[in-house]
C-alpha atoms as a PDB file:
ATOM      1  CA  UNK A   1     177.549 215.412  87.008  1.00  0.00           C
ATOM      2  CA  UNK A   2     174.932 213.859  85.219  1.00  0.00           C
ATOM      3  CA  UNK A   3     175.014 210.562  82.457  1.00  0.00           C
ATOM      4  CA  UNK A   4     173.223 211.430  79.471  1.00  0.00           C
ATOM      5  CA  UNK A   5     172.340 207.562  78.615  1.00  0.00           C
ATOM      6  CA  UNK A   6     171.454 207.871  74.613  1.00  0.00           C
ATOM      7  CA  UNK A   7     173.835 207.099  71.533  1.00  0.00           C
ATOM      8  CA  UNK A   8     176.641 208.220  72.400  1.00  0.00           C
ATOM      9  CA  UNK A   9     176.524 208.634  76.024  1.00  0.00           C
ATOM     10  CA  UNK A  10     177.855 211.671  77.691  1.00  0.00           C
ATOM     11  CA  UNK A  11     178.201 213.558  81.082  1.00  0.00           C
ATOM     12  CA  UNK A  12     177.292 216.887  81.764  1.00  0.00           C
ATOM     13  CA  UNK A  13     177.500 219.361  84.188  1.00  0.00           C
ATOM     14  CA  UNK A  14     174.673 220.937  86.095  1.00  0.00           C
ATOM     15  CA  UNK A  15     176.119 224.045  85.996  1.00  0.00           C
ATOM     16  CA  UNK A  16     176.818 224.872  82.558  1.00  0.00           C
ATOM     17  CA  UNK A  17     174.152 226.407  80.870  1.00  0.00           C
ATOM     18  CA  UNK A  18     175.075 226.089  77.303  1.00  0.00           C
ATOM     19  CA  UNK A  19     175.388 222.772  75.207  1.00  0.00           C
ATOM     20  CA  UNK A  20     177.960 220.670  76.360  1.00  0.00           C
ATOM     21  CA  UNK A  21     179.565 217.131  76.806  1.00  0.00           C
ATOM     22  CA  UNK A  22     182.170 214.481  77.864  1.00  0.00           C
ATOM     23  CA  UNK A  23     181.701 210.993  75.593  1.00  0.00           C
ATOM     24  CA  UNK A  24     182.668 208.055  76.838  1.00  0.00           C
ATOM     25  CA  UNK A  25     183.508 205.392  74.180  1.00  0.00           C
ATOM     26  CA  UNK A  26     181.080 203.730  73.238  1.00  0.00           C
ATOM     27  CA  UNK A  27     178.362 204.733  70.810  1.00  0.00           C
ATOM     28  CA  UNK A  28     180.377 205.196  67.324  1.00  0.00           C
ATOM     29  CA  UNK A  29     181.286 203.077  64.407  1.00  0.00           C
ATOM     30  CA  UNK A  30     185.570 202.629  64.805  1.00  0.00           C
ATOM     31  CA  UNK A  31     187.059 199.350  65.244  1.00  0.00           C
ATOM     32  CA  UNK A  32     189.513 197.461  67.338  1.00  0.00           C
ATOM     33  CA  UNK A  33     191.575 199.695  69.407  1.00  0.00           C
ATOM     34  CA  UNK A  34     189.591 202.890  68.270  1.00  0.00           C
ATOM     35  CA  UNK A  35     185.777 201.084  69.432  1.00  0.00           C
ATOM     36  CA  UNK A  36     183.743 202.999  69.118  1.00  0.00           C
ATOM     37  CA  UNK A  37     183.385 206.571  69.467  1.00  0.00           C
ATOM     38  CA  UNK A  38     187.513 207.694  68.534  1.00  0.00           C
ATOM     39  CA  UNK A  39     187.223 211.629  68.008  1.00  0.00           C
ATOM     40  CA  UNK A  40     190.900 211.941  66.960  1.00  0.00           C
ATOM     41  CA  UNK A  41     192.296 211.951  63.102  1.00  0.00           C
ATOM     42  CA  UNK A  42     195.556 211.485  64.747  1.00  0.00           C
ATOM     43  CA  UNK A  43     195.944 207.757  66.413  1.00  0.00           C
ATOM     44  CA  UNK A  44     196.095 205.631  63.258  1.00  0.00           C
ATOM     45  CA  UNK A  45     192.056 205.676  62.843  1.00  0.00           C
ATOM     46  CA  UNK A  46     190.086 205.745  59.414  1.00  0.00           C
ATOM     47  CA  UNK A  47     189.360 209.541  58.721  1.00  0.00           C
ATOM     48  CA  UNK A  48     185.778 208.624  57.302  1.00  0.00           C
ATOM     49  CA  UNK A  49     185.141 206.816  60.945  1.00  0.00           C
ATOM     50  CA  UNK A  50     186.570 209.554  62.963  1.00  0.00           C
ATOM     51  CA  UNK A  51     184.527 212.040  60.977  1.00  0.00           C
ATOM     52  CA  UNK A  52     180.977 209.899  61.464  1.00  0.00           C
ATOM     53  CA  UNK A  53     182.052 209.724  65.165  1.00  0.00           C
ATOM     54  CA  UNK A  54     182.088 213.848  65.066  1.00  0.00           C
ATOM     55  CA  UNK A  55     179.033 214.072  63.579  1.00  0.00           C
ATOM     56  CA  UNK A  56     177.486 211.946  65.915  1.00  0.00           C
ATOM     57  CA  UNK A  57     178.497 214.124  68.899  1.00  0.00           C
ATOM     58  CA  UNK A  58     177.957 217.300  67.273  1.00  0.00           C
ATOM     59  CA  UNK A  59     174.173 216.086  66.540  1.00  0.00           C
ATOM     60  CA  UNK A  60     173.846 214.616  69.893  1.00  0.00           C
ATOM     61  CA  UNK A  61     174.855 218.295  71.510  1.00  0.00           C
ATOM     62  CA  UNK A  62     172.639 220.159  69.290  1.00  0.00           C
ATOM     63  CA  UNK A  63     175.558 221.903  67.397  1.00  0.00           C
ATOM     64  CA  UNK A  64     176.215 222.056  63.553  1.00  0.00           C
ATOM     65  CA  UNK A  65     179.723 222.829  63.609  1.00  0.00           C
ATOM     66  CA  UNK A  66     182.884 221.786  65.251  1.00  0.00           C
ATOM     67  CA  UNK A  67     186.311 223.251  66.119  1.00  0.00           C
ATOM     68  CA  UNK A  68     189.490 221.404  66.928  1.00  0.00           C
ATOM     69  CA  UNK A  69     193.259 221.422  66.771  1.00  0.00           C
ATOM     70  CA  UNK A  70     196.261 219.384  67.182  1.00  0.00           C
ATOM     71  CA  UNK A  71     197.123 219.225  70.260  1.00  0.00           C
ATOM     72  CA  UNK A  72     200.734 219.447  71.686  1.00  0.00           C
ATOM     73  CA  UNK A  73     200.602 220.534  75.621  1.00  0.00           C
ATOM     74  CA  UNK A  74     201.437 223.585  74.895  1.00  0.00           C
ATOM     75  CA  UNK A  75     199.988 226.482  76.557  1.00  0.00           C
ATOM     76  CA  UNK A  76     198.760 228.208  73.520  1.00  0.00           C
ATOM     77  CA  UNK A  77     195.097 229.648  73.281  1.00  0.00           C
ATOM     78  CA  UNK A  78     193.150 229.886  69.904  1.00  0.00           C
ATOM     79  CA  UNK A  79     190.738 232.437  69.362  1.00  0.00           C
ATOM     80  CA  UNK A  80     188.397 230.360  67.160  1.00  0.00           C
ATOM     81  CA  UNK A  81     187.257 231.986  64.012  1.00  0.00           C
ATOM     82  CA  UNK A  82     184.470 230.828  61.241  1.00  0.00           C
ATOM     83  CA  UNK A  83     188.019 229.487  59.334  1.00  0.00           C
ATOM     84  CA  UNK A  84     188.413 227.388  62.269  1.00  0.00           C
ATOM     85  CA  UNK A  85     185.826 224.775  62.122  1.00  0.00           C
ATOM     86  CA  UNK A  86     187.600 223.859  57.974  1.00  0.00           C
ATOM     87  CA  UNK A  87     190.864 222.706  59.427  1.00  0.00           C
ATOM     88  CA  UNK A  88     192.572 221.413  62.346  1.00  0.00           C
ATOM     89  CA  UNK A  89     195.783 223.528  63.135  1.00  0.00           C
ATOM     90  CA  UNK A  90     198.390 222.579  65.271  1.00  0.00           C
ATOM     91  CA  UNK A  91     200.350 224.023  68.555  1.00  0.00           C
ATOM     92  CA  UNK A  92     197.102 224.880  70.455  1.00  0.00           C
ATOM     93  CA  UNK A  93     195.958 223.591  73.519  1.00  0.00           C
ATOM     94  CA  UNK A  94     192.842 225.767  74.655  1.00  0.00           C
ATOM     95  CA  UNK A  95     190.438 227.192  72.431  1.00  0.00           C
ATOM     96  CA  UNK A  96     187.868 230.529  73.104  1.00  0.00           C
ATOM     97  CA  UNK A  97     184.736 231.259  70.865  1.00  0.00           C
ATOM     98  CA  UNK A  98     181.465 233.280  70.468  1.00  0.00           C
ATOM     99  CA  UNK A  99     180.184 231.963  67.962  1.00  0.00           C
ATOM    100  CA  UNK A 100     176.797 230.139  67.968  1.00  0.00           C
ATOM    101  CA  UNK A 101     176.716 226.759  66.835  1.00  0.00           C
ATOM    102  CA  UNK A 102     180.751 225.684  66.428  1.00  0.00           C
ATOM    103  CA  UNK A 103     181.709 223.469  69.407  1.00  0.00           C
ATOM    104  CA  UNK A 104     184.979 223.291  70.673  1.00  0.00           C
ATOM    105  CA  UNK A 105     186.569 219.689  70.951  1.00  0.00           C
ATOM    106  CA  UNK A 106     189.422 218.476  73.457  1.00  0.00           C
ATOM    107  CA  UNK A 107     190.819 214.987  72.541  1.00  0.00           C
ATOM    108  CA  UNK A 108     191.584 212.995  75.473  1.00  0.00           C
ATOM    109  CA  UNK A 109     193.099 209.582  76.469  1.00  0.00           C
ATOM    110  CA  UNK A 110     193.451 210.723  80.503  1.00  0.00           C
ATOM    111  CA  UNK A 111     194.078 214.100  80.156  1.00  0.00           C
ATOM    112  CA  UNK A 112     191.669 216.622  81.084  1.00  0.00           C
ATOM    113  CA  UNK A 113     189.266 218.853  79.314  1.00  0.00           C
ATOM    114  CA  UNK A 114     188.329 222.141  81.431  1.00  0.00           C
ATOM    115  CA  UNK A 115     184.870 223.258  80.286  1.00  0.00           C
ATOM    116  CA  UNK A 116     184.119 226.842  80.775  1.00  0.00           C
ATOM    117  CA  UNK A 117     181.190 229.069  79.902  1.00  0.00           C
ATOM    118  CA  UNK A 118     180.497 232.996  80.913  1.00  0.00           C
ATOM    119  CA  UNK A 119     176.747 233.228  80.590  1.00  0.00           C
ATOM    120  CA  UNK A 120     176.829 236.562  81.140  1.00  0.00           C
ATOM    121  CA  UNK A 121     179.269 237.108  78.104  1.00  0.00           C
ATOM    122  CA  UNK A 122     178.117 234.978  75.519  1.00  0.00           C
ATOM    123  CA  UNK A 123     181.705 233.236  75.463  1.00  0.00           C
ATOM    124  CA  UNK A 124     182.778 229.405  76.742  1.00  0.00           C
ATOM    125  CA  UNK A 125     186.403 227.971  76.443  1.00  0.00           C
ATOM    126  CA  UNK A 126     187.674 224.364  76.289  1.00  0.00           C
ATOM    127  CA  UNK A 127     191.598 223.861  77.957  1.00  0.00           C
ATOM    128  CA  UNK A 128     193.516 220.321  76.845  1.00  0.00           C
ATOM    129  CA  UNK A 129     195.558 219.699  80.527  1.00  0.00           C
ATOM    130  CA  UNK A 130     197.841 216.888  80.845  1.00  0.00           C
ATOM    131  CA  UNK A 131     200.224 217.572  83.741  1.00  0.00           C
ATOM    132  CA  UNK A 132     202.680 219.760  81.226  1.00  0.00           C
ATOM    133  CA  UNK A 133     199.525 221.796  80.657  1.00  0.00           C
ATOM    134  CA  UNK A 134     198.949 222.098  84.615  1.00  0.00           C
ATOM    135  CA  UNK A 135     203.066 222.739  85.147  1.00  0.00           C
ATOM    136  CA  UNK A 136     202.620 225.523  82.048  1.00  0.00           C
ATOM    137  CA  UNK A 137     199.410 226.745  83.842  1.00  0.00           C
ATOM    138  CA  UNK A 138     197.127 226.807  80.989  1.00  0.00           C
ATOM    139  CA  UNK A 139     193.869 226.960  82.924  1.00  0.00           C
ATOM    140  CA  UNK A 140     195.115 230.257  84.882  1.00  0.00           C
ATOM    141  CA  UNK A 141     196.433 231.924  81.395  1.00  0.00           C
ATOM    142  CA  UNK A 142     193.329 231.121  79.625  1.00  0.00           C
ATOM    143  CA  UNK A 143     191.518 232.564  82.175  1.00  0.00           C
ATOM    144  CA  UNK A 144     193.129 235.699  81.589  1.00  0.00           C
ATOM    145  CA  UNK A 145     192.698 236.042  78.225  1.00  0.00           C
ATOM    146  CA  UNK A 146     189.012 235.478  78.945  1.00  0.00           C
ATOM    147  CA  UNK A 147     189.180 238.769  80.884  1.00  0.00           C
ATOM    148  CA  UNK A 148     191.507 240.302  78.967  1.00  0.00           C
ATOM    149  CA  UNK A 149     190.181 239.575  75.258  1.00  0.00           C
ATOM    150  CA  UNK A 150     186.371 239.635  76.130  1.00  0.00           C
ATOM    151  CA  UNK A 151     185.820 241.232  79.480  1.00  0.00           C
ATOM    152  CA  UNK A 152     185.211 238.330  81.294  1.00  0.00           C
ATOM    153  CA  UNK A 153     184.648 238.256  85.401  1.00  0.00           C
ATOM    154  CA  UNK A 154     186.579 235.176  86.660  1.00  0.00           C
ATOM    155  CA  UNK A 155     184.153 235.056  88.863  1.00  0.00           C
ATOM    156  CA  UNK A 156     181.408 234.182  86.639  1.00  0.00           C
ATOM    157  CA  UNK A 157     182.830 231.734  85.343  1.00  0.00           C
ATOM    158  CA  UNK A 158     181.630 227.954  85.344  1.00  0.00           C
ATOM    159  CA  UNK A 159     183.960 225.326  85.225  1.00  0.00           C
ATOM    160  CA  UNK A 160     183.834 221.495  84.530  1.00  0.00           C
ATOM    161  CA  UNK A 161     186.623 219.170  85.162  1.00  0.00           C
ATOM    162  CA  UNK A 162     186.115 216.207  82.727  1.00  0.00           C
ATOM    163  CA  UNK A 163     186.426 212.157  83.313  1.00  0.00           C
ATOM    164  CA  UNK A 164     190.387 211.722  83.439  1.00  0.00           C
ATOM    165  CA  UNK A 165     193.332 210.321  84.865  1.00  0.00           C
ATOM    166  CA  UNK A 166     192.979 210.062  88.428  1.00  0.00           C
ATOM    167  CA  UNK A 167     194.835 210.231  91.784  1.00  0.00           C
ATOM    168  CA  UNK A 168     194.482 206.667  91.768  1.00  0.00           C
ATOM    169  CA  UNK A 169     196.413 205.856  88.644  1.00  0.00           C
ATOM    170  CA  UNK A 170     198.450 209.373  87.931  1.00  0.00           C
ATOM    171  CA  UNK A 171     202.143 207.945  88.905  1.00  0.00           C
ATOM    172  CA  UNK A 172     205.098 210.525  88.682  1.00  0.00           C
ATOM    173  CA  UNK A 173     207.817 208.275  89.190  1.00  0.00           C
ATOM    174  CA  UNK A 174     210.086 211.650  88.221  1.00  0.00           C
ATOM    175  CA  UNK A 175     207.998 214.055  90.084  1.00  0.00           C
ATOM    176  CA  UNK A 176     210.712 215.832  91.461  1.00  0.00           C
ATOM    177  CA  UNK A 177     212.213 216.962  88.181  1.00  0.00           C
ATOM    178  CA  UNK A 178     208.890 216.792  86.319  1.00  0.00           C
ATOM    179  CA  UNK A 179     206.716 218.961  88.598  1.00  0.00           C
ATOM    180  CA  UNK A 180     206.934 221.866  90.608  1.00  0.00           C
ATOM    181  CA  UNK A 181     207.711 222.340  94.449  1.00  0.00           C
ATOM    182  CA  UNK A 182     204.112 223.509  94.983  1.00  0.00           C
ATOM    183  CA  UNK A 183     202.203 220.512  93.235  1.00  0.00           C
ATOM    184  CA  UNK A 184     204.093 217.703  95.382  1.00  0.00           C
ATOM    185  CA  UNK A 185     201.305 218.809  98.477  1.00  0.00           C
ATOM    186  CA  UNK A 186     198.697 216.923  96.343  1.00  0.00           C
ATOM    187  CA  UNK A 187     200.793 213.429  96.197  1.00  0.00           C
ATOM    188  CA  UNK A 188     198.187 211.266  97.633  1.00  0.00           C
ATOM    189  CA  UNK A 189     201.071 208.002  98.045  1.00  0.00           C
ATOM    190  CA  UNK A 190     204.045 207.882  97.351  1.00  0.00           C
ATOM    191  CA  UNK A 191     204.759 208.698  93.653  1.00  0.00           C
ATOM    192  CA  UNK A 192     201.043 209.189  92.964  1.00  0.00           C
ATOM    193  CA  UNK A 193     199.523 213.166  92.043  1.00  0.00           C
ATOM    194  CA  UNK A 194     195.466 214.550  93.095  1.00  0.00           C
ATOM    195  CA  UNK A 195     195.356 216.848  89.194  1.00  0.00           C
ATOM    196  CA  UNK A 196     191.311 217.046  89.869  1.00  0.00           C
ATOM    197  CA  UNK A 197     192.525 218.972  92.538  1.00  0.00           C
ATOM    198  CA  UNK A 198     195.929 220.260  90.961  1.00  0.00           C
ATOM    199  CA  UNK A 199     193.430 221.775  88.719  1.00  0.00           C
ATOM    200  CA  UNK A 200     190.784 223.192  91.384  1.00  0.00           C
ATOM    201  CA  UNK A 201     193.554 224.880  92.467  1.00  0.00           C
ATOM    202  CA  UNK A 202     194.480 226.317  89.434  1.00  0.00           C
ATOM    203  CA  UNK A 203     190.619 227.271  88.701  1.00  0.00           C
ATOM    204  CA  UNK A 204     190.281 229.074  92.440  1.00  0.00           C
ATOM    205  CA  UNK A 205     194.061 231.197  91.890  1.00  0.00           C
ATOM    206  CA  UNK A 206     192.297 232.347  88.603  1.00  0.00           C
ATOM    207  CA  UNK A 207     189.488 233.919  90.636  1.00  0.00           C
ATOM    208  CA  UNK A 208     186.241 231.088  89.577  1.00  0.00           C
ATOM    209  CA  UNK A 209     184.672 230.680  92.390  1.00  0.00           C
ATOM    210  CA  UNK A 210     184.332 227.111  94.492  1.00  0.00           C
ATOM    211  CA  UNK A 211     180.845 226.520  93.864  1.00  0.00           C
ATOM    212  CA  UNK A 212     180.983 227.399  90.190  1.00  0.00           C
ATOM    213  CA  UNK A 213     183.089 224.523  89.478  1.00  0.00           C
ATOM    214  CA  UNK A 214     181.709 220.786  88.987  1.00  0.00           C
ATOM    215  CA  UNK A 215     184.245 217.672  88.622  1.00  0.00           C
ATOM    216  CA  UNK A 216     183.470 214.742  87.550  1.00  0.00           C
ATOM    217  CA  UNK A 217     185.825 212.579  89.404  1.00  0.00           C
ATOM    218  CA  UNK A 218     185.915 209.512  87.321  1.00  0.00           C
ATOM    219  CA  UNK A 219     189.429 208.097  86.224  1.00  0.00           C
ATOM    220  CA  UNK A 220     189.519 207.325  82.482  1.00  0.00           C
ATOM    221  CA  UNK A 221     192.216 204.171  83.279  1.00  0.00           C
ATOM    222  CA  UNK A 222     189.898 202.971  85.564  1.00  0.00           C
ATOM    223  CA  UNK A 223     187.232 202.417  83.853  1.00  0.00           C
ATOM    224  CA  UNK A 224     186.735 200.566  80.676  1.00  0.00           C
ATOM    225  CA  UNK A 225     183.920 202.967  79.116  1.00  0.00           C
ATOM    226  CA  UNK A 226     186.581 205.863  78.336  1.00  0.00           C
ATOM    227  CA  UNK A 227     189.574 205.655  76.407  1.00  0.00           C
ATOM    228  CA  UNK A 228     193.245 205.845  78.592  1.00  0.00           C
ATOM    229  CA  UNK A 229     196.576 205.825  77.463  1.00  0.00           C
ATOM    230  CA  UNK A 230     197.948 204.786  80.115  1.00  0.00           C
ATOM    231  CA  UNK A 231     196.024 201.413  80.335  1.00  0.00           C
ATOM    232  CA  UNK A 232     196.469 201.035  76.538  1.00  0.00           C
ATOM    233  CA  UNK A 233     200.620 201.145  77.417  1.00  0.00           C
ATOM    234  CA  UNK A 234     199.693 198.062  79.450  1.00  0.00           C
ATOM    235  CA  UNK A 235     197.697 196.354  76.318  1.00  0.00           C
ATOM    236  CA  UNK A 236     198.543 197.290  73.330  1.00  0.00           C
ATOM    237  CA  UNK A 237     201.457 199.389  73.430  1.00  0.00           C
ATOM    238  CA  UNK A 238     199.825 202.521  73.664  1.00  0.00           C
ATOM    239  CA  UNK A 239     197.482 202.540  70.615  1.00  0.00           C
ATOM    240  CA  UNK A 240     194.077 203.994  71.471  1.00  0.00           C
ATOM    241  CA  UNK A 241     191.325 206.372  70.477  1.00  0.00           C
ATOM    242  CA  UNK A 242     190.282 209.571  72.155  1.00  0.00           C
ATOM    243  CA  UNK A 243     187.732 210.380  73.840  1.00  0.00           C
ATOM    244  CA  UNK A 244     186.485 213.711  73.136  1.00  0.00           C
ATOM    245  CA  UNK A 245     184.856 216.768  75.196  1.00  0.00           C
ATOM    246  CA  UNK A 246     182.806 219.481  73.565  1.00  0.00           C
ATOM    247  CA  UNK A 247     181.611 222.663  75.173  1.00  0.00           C
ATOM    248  CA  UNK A 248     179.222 225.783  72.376  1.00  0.00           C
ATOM    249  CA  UNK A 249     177.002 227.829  72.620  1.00  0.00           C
ATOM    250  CA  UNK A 250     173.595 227.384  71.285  1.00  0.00           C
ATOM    251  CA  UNK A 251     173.393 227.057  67.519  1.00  0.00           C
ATOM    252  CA  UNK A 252     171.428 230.777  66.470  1.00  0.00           C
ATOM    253  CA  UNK A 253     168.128 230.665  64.276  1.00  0.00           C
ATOM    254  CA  UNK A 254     168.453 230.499  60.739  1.00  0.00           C
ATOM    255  CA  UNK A 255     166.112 233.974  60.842  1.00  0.00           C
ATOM    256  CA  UNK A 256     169.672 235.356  62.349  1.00  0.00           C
ATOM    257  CA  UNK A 257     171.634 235.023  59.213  1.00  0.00           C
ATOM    258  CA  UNK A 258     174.705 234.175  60.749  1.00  0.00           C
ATOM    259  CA  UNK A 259     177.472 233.614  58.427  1.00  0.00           C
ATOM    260  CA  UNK A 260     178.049 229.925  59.172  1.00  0.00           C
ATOM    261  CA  UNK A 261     175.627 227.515  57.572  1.00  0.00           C
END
């Protein structure tokens, strides 16, 4: 992946061809615990902050308009409509669109966003994954509404794997009751989980092929630059902002006359 160094910084993937990015946090205008690019209405932020902070990555990205919900770790997929982009509902976890212009957003504080674009069908996805989203298998049922809902090909598919909790800091001290049998071959030490790769795995059983996915293999706890929860339980009792990671496609021509303006 490549570093985008401009305000704000983000990471992108070589092999997505459609706008796309995965802030860091540093480029906005919150304060404090949520300094400085916070993309969430939802950790105790100012609302007029957060929404600057949206604008800022929408304009960086190219796009006008921007879609998010609530998340939950669910394994609920929204199929994002104009109506979308005016409110932020609740009890989704992976969102699907066509349309030109809207971005899709996944808030993140270690969790992972899954990027996804089908060039070839005009249609990209964004999948919120904590580990309840991996034991749920979100990434593998999104995939298939892909193909079910818009005639995707899993295999032509491209997939990014966002900055995120990693193998180095992702301790299941309850793995045994928390995870599956099949996920405890990717505990690196004792008590400690590989999800980059938990989530490969889940991307290769859904038929996307190895070379069409990128990971960016950075731990958000590890490094300063990105919001974590995890290191904010440490610090400040778990307060924090969210990073964010947006995936669209290209914003059409006005000469189009497509309905959002």
């Amino acid at each position: 992946m490549q570093l985008k160094d401009i305000s704000p910084p983000y990471h992108t993937s070589h092999l997505l061809p459609v706008p796309h990015g995965m802030f860091s946090n540093a480029g906005g205008v919150s304060n404090e615990l949520f300094a400085s690019l916070n993309l969430s209405y939802h950790v105790g932020d100012l609302p007029d902050l957060v929404q600057t902070n949206r604008n800022r990555a929408l304009a960086a990205l190219g796009l006008r308009h921007l879609v998010s919900v609530n998340q939950v770790h669910s394994d609920r997929i929204l199929l994002v409509e104009e109506e979308h982009a005016r409110v932020e509902l609740k009890g989704y976890d992976a969102l699907i669109s066509t349309l030109p212009g809207t971005g899709l957003l996944i808030q993140q504080a270690d969790c992972q966003a899954i990027l996804l674009s089908a060039p070839q069908s005009g249609v990209v996805a964004s999948i919120h994954c904590g580990w309840r989203g991996s034991v749920a298998g979100i990434i593998g049922k999104t995939i298939q509404c892909l193909q079910e809902k818009y005639a995707v090909p899993p295999d032509s598919l491209l997939a990014a794997i966002s900055p995120s909790l990693g193998p180095c800091c992702a301790e299941f001290i309850h793995y045994r009751k928390e995870l599956p049998a099949w996920m405890h071959a990717y505990q690196v030490r004792p008590h400690y989980f590989d999800f980059w790769a938990i989530s490969r795995r889940q991307l290769l059983d859904a038929g996307v092929l190895p070379a069409h996915i990128d990971m960016a293999a950075i731990c958000t706890c590890c490094h300063p630059q990105f919001f974590s929860y995890r290191r904010a339980s440490k610090t400040s009792n778990g307060v924090t902002g969210r990073n964010g990671s947006i995936v669209g496609l290209p914003a059409a021509s006005e000469s189009a006359g497509h309905g959002m303006k």
